[in-house]
N, C-alpha and C. Protein backbone atom coordinates (compact mmCIF):
# COMPACT_ATOMS: atom_id res chain seq x y z
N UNK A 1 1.16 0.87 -38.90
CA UNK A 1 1.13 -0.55 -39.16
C UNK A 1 1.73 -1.30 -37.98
N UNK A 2 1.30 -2.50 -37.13
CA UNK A 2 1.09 -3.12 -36.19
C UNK A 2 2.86 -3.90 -36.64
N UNK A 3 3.39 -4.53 -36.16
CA UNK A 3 4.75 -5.34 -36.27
C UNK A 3 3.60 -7.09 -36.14
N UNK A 4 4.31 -7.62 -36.87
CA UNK A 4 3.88 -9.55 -37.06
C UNK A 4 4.05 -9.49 -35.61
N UNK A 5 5.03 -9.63 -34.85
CA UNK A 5 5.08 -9.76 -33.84
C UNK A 5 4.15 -9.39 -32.70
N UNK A 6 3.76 -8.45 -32.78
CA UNK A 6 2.77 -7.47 -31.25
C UNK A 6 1.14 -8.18 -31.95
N UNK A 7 0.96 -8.71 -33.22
CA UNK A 7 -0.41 -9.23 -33.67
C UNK A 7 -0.08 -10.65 -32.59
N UNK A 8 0.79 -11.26 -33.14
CA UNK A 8 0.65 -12.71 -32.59
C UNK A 8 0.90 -12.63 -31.44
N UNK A 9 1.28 -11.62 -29.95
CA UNK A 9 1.23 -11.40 -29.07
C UNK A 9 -0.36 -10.91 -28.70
N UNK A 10 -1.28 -10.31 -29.23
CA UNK A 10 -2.32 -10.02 -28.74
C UNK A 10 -3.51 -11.42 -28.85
N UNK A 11 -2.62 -12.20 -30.23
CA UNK A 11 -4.01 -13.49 -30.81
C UNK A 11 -3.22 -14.47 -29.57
N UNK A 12 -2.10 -14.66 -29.28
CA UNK A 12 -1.68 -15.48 -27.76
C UNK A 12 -2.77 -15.03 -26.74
N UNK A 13 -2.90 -13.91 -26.59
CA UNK A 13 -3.31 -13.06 -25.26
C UNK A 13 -5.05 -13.71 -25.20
N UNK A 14 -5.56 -13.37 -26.48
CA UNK A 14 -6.61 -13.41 -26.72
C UNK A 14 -6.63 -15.10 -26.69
N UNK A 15 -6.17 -15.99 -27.09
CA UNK A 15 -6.25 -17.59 -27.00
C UNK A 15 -6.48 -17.42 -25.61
N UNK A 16 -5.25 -17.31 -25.18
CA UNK A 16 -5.26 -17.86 -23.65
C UNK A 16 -6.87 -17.70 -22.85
N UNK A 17 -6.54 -16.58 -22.90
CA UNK A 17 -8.36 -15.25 -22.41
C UNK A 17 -9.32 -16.31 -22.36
N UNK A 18 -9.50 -16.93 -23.97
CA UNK A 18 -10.73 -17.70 -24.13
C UNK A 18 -10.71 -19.21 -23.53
N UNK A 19 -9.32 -19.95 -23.77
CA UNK A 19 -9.19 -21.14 -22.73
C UNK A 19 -9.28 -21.00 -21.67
N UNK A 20 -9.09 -19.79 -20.94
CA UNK A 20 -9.19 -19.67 -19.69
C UNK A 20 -11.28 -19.53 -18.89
N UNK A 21 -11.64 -18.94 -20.41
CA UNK A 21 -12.82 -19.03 -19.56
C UNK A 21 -13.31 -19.98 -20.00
N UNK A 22 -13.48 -21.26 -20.81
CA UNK A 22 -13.77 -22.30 -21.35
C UNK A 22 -13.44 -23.09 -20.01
N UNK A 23 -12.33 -23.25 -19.77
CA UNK A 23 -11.80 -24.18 -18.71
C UNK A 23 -13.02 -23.57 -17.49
N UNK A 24 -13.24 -22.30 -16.95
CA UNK A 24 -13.49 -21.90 -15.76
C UNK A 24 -15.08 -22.32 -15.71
N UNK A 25 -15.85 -22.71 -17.10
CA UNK A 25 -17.27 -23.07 -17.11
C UNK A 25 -17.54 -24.51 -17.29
N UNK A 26 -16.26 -25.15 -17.35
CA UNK A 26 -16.05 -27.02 -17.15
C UNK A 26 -15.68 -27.42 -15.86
N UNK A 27 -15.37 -26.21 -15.31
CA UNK A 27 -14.82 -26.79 -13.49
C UNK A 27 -15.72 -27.32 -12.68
N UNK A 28 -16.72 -26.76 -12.60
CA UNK A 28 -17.57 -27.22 -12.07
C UNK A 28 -18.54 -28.39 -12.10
N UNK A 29 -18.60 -28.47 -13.39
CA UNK A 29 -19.25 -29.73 -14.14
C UNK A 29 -18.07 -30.83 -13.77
N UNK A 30 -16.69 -30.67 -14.01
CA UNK A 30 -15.63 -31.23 -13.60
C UNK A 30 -15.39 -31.94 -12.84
N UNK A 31 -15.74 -30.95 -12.04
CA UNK A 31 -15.65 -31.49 -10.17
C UNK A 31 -16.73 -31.87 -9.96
N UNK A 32 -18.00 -31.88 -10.23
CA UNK A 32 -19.48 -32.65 -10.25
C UNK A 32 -18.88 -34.45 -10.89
N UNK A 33 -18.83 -33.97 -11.71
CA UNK A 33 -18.67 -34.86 -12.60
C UNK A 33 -17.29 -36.44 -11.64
N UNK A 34 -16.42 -35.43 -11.38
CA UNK A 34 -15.15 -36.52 -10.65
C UNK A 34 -15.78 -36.86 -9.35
N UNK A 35 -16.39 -36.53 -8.36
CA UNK A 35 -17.28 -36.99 -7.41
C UNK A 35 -18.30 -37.93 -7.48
N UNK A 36 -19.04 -38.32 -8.59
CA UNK A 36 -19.79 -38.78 -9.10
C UNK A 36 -18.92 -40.11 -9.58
N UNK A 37 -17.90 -39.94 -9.98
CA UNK A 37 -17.04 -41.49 -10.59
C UNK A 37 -16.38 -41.71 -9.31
N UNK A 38 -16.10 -41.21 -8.67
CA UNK A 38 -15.29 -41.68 -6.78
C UNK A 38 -16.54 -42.43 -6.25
N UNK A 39 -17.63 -41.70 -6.40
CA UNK A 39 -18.78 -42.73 -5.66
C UNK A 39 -18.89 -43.78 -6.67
N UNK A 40 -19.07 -44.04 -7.92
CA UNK A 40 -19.43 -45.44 -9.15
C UNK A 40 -17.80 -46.45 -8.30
N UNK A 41 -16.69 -45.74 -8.61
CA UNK A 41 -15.21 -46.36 -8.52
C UNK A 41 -15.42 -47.32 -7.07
N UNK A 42 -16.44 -46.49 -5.69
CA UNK A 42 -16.42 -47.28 -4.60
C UNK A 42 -17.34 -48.00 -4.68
N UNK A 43 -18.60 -48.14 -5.28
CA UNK A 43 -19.54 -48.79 -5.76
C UNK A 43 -19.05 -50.09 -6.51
N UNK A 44 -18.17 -50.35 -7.49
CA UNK A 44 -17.17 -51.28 -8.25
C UNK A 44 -16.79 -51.72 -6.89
N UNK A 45 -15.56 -51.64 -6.66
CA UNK A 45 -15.13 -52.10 -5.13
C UNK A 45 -15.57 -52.80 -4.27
N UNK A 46 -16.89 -52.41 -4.23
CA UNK A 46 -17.58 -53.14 -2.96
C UNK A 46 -18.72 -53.94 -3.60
N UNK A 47 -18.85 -54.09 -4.80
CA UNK A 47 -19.04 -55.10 -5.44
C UNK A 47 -20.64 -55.21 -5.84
N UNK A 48 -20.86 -53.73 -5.94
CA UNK A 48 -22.06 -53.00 -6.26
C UNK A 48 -22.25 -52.59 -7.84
N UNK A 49 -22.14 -53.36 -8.66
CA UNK A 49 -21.81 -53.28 -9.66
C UNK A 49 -23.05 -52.79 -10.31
N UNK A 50 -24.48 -52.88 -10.60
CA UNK A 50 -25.41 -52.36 -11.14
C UNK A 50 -25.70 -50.81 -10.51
N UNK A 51 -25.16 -50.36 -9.27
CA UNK A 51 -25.04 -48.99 -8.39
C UNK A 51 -23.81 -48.38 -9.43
N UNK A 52 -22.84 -48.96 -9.46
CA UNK A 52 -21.16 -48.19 -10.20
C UNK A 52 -22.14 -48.21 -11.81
N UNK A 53 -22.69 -48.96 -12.85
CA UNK A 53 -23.06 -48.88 -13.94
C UNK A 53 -23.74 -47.59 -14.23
N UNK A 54 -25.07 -47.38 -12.86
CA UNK A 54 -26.16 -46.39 -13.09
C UNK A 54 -25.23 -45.26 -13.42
N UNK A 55 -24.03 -45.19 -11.90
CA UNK A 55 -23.54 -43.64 -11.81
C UNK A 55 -22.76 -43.55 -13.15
N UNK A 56 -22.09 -44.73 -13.70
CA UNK A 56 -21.29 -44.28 -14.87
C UNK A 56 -21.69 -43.40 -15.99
N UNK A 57 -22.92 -44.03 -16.57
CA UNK A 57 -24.15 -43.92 -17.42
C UNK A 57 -24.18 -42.32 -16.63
N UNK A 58 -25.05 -42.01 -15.97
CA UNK A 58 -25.65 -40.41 -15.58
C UNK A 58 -24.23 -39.61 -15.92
N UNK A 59 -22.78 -39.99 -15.45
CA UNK A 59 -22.18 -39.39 -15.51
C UNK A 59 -21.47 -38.44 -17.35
N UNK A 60 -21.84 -40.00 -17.72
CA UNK A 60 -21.96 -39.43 -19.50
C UNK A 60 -23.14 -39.13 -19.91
N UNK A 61 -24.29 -39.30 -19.10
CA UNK A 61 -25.23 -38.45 -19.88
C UNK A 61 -24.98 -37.09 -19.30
N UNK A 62 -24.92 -36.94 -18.15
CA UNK A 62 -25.05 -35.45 -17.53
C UNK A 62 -23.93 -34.22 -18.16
N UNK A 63 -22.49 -34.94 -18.17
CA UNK A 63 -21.34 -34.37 -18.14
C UNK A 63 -20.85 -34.55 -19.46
N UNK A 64 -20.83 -35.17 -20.81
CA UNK A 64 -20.95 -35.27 -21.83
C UNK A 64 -19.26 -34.83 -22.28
N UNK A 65 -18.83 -33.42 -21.97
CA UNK A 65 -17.81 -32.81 -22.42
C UNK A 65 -16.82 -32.68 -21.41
N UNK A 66 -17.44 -33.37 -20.35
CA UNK A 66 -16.01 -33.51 -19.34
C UNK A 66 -15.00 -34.82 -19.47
N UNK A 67 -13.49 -34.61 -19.07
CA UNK A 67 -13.02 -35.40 -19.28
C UNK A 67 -13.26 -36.81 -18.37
N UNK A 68 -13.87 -37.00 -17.34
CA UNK A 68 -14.62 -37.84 -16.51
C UNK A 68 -15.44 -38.51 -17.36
N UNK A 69 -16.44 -37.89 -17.96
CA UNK A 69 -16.99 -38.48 -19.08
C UNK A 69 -16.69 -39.66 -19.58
N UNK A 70 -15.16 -39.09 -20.15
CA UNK A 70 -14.72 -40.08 -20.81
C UNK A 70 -13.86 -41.54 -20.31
N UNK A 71 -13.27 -41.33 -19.04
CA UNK A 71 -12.87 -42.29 -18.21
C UNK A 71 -14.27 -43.01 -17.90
N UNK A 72 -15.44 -42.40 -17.48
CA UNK A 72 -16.69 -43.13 -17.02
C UNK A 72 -17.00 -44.39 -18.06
N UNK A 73 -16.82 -43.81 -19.57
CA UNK A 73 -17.44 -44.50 -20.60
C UNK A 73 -16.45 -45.86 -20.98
N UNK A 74 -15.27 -45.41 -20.43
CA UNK A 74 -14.12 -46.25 -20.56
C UNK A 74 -14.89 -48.03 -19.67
N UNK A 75 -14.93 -47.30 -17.95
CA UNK A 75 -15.28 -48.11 -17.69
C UNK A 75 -16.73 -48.68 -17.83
N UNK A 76 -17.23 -48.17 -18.33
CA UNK A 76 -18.80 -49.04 -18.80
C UNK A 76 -18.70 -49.94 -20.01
N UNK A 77 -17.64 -49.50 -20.50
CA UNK A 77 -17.18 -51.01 -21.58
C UNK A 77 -16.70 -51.32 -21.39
N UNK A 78 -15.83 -51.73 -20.10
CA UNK A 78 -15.06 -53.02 -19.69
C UNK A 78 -16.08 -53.52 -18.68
N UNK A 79 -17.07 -52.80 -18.03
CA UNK A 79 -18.08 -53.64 -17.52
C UNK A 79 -18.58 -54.23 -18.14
N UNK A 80 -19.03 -53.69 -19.24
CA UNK A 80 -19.72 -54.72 -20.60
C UNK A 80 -19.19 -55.85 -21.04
N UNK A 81 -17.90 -56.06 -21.25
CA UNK A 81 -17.17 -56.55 -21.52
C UNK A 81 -17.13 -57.96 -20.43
N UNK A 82 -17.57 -57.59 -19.18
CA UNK A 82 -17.31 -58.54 -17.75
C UNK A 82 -19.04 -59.06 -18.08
N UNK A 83 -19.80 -58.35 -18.25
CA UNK A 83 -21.11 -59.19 -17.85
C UNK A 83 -21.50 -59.99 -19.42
N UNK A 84 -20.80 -59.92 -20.56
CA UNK A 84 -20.66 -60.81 -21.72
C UNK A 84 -20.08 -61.87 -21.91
N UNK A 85 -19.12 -61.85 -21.24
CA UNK A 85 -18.53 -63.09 -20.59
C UNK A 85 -19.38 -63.74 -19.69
N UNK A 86 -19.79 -63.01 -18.49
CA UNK A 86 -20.56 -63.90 -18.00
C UNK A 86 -22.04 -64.61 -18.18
N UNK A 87 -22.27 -63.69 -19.37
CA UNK A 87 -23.92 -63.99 -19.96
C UNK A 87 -23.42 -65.35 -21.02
N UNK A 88 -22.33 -65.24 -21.43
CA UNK A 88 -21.74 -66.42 -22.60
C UNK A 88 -22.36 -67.89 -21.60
N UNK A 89 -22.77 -68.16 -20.43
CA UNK A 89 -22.83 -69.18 -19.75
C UNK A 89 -24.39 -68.69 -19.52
N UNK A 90 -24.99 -69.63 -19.50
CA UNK A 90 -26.80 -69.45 -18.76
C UNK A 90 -26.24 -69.81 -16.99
N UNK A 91 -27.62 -69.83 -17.06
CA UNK A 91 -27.22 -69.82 -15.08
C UNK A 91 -27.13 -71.20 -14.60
N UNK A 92 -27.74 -71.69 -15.54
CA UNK A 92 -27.73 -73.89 -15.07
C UNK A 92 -26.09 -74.10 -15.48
N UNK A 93 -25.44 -73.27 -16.18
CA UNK A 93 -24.17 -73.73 -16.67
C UNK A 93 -23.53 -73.37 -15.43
N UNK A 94 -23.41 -72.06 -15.09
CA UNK A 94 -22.75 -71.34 -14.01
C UNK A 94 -23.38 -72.45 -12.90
N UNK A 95 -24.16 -72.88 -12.68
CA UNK A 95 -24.59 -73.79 -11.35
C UNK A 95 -24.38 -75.65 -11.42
N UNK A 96 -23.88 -75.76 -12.84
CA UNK A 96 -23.07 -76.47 -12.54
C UNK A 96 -21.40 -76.67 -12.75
N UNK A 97 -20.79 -75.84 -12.63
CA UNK A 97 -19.65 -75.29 -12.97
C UNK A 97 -19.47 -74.98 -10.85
N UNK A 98 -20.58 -74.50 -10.45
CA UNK A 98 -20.69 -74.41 -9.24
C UNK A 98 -20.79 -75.77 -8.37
N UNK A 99 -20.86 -76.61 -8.66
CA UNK A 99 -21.52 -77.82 -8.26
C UNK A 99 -20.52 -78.67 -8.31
N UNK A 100 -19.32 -78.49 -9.33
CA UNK A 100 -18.32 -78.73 -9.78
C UNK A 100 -16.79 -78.47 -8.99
N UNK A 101 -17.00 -77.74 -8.51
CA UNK A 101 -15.85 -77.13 -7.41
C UNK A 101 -16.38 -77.65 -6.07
N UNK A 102 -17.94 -77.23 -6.03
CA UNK A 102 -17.96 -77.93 -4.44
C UNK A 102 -17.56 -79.44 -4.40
N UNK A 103 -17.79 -80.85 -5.36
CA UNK A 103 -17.28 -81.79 -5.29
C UNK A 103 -15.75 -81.76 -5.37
N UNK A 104 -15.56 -80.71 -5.94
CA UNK A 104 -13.83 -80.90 -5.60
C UNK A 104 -13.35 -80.33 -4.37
N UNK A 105 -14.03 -79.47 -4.03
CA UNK A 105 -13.48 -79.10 -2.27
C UNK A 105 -13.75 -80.10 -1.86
N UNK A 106 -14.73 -81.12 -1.35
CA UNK A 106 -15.08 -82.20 -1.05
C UNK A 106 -13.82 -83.31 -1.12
N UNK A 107 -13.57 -83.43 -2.33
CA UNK A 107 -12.33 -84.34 -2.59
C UNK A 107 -11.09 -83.71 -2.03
N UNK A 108 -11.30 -82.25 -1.83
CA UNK A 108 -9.60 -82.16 -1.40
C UNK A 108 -9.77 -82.11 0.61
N UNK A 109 -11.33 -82.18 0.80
CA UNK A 109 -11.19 -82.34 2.19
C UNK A 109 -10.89 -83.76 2.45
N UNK A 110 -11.70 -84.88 2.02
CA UNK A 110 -11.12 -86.20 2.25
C UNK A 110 -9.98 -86.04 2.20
N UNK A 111 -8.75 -85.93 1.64
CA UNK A 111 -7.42 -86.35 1.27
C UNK A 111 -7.01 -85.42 2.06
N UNK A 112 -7.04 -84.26 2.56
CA UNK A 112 -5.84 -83.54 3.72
C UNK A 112 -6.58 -83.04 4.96
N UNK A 113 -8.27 -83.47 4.98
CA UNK A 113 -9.12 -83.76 6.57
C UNK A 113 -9.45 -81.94 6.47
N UNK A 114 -9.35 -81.40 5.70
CA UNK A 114 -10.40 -79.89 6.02
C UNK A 114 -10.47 -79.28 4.46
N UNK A 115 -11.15 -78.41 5.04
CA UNK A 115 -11.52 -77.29 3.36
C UNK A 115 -10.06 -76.43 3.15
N UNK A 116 -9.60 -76.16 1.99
CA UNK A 116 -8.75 -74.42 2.37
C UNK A 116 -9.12 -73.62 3.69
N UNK A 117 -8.11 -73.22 3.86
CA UNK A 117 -8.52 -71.62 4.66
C UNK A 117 -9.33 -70.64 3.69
N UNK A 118 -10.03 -69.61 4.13
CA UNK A 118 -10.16 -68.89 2.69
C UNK A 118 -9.01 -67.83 2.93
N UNK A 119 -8.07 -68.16 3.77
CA UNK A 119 -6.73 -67.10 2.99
C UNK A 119 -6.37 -68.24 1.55
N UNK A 120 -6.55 -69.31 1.59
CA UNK A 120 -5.63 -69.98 0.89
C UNK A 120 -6.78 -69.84 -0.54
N UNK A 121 -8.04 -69.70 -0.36
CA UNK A 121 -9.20 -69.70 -1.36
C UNK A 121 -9.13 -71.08 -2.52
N UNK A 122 -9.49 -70.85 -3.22
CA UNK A 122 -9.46 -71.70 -4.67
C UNK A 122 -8.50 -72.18 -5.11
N UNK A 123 -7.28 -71.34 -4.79
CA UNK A 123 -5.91 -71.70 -5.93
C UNK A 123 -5.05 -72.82 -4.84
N UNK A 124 -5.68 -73.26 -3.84
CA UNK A 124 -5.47 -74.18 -2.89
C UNK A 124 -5.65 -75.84 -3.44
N UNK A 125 -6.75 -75.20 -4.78
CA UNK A 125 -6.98 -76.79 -5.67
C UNK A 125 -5.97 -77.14 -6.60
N UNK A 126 -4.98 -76.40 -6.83
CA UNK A 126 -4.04 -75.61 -7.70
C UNK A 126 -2.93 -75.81 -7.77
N UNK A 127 -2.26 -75.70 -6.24
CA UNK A 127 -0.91 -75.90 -6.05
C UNK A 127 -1.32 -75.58 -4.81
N UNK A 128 -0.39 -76.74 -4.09
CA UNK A 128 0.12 -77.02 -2.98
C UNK A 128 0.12 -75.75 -1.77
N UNK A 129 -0.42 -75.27 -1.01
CA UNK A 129 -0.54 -74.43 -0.08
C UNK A 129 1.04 -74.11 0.94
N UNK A 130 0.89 -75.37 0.84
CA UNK A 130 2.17 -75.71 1.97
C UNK A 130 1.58 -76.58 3.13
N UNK A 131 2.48 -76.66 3.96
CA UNK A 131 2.00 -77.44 5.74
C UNK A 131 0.34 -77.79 5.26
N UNK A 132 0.25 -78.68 4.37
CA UNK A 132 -1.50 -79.08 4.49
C UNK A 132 -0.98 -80.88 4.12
N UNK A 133 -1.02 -81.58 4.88
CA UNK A 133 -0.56 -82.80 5.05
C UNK A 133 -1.80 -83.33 3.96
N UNK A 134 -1.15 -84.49 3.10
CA UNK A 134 -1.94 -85.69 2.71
C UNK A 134 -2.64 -84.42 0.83
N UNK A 135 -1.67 -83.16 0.66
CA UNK A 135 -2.74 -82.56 -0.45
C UNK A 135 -2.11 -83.68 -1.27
N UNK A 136 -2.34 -83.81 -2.52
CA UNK A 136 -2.52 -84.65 -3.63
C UNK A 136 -2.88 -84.00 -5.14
N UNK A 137 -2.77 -82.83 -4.96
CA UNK A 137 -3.45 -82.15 -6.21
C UNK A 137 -2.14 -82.11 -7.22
N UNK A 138 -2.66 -81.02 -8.48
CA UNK A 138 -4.00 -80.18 -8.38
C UNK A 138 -4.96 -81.21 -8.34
N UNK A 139 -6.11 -80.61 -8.49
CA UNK A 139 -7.45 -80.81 -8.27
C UNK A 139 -8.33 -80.78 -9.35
N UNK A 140 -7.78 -79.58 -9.81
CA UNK A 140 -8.43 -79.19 -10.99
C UNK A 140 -7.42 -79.51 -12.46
N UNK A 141 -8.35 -79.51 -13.38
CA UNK A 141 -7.77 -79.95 -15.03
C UNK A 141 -7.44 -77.95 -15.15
N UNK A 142 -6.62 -78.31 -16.57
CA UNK A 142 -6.40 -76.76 -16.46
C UNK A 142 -7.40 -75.62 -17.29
N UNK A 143 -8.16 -76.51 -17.89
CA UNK A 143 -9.67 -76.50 -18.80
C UNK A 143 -10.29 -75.54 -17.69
N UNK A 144 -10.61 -75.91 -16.14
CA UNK A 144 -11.27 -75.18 -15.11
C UNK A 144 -10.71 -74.34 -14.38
N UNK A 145 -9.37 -74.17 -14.69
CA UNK A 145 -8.96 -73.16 -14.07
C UNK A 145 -9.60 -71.24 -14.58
N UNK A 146 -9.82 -71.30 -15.50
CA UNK A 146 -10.85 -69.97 -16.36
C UNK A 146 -11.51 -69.76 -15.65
N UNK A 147 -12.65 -70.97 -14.21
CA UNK A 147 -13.77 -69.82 -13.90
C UNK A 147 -13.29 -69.79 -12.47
N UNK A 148 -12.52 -70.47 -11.62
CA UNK A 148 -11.75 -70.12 -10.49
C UNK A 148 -12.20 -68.53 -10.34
N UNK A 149 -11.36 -67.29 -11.51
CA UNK A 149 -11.80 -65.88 -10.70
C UNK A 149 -13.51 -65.55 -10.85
N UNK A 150 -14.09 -66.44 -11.41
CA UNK A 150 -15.59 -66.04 -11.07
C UNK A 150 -16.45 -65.90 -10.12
N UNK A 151 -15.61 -66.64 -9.08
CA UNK A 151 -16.17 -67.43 -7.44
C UNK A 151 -15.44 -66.65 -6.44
N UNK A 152 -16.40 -66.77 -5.79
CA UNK A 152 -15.59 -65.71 -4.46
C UNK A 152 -15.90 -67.33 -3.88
N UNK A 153 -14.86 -67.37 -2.74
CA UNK A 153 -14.61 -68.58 -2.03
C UNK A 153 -14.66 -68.36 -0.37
N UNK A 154 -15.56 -68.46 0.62
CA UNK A 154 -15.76 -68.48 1.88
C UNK A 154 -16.47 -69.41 2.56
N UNK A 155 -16.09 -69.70 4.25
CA UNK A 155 -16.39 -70.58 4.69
C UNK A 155 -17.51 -70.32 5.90
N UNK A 156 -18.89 -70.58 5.35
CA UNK A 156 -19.74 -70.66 6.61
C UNK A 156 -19.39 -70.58 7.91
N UNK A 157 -20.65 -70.61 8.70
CA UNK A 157 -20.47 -70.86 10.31
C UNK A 157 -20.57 -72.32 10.69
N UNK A 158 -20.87 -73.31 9.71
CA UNK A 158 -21.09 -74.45 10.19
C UNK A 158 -19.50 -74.96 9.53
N UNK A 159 -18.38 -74.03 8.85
CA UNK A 159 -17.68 -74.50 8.44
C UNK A 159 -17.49 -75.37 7.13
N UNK A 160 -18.35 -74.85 6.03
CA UNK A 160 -18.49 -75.57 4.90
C UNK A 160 -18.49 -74.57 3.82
N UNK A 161 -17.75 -74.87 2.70
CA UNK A 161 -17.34 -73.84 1.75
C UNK A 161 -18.81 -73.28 1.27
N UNK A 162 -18.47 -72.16 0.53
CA UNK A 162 -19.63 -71.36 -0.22
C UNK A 162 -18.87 -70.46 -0.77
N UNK A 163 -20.00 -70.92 -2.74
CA UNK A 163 -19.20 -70.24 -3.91
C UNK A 163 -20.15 -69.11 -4.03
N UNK A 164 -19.36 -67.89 -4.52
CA UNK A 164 -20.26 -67.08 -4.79
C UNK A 164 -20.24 -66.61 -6.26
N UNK A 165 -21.25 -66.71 -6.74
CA UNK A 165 -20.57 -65.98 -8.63
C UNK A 165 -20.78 -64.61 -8.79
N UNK A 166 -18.81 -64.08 -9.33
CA UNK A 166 -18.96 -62.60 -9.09
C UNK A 166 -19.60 -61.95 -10.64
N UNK A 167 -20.05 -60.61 -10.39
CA UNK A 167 -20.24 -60.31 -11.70
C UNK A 167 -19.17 -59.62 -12.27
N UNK A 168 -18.32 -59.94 -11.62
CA UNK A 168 -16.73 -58.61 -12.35
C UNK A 168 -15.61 -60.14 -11.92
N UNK A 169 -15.02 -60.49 -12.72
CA UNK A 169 -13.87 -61.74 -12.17
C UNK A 169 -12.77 -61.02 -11.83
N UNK A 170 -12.04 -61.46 -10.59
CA UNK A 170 -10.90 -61.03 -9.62
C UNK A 170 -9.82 -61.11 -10.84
């Protein structure tokens, strides 16, 4: 007769055995799988957002039981989450919401003689920058401050602002 002890030493032995080869037939899918969200993650970043969606998506269809998987799926519903918000507006809304800031850059160039820097961007309508003689703001009601992170804010070659509407807000 076997001792309690030397059984639950062989069903340890035998656990381990089988996690070990469980784990050794997910590694690979694993590491497929985490390469695949490093490229979606730089895709996000650089502001490739329907490129980062595709890879997310393949990555839970392909990889299903990896834990990547599940970070992937994470972020495909907070993408969802970003382009519902931005679908809550049609595009005539978003373009005049756009139309809306450029008259206020406008107004804050009359009163201190230039646009922001775009180091200083949007929140320049906001509060006071510093050393910008003659500001007068804010600019904005605090009602408009919500789509401020929707706009990427840069200045042409002829030197004249340009909004851009992001699909992920800063």
């Amino acid at each position: 007769m076997k001792s309690p002890c030397r059984q639950r030493f062989w069903i340890f032995v035998l656990f381990v055995g089988l996690a070990n080869l469980a784990m050794m037939g997910c590694t690979d899918s694993e590491v497929a799988a985490r390469k695949m969200h490093n490229e979606a993650m730089t895709a996000e970043r650089e502001g490739r957002q329907d490129d980062a969606i595709a890879i997310y998506q393949k990555i839970v269809d392909q990889y299903p039981e990896t834990q990547t998987s599940i970070e992937a799926n994470k972020q495909l519903i907070k993408l969802a989450r970003v382009d519902s918000f931005t679908a809550a507006y049609d595009k005539k809304t978003w373009e005049l919401r756009k139309e809306d800031l450029l008259a206020t850059l406008d107004l804050y160039r009359l009163e201190t003689g230039q646009y922001p820097t775009e180091k200083q961007g949007l929140s320049a309508l906001l509060t006071d920058p510093g050393n910008v003689p003659n500001w007068h703001g804010p600019y904005l009601k605090a009602a408009a401050v919500t789509i401020l992170p929707h706009f990427s804010y840069r200045l042409n070659s002829n030197g004249l602002p340009e909004l851009i509407l992001r699909t992920k807000p800063k």
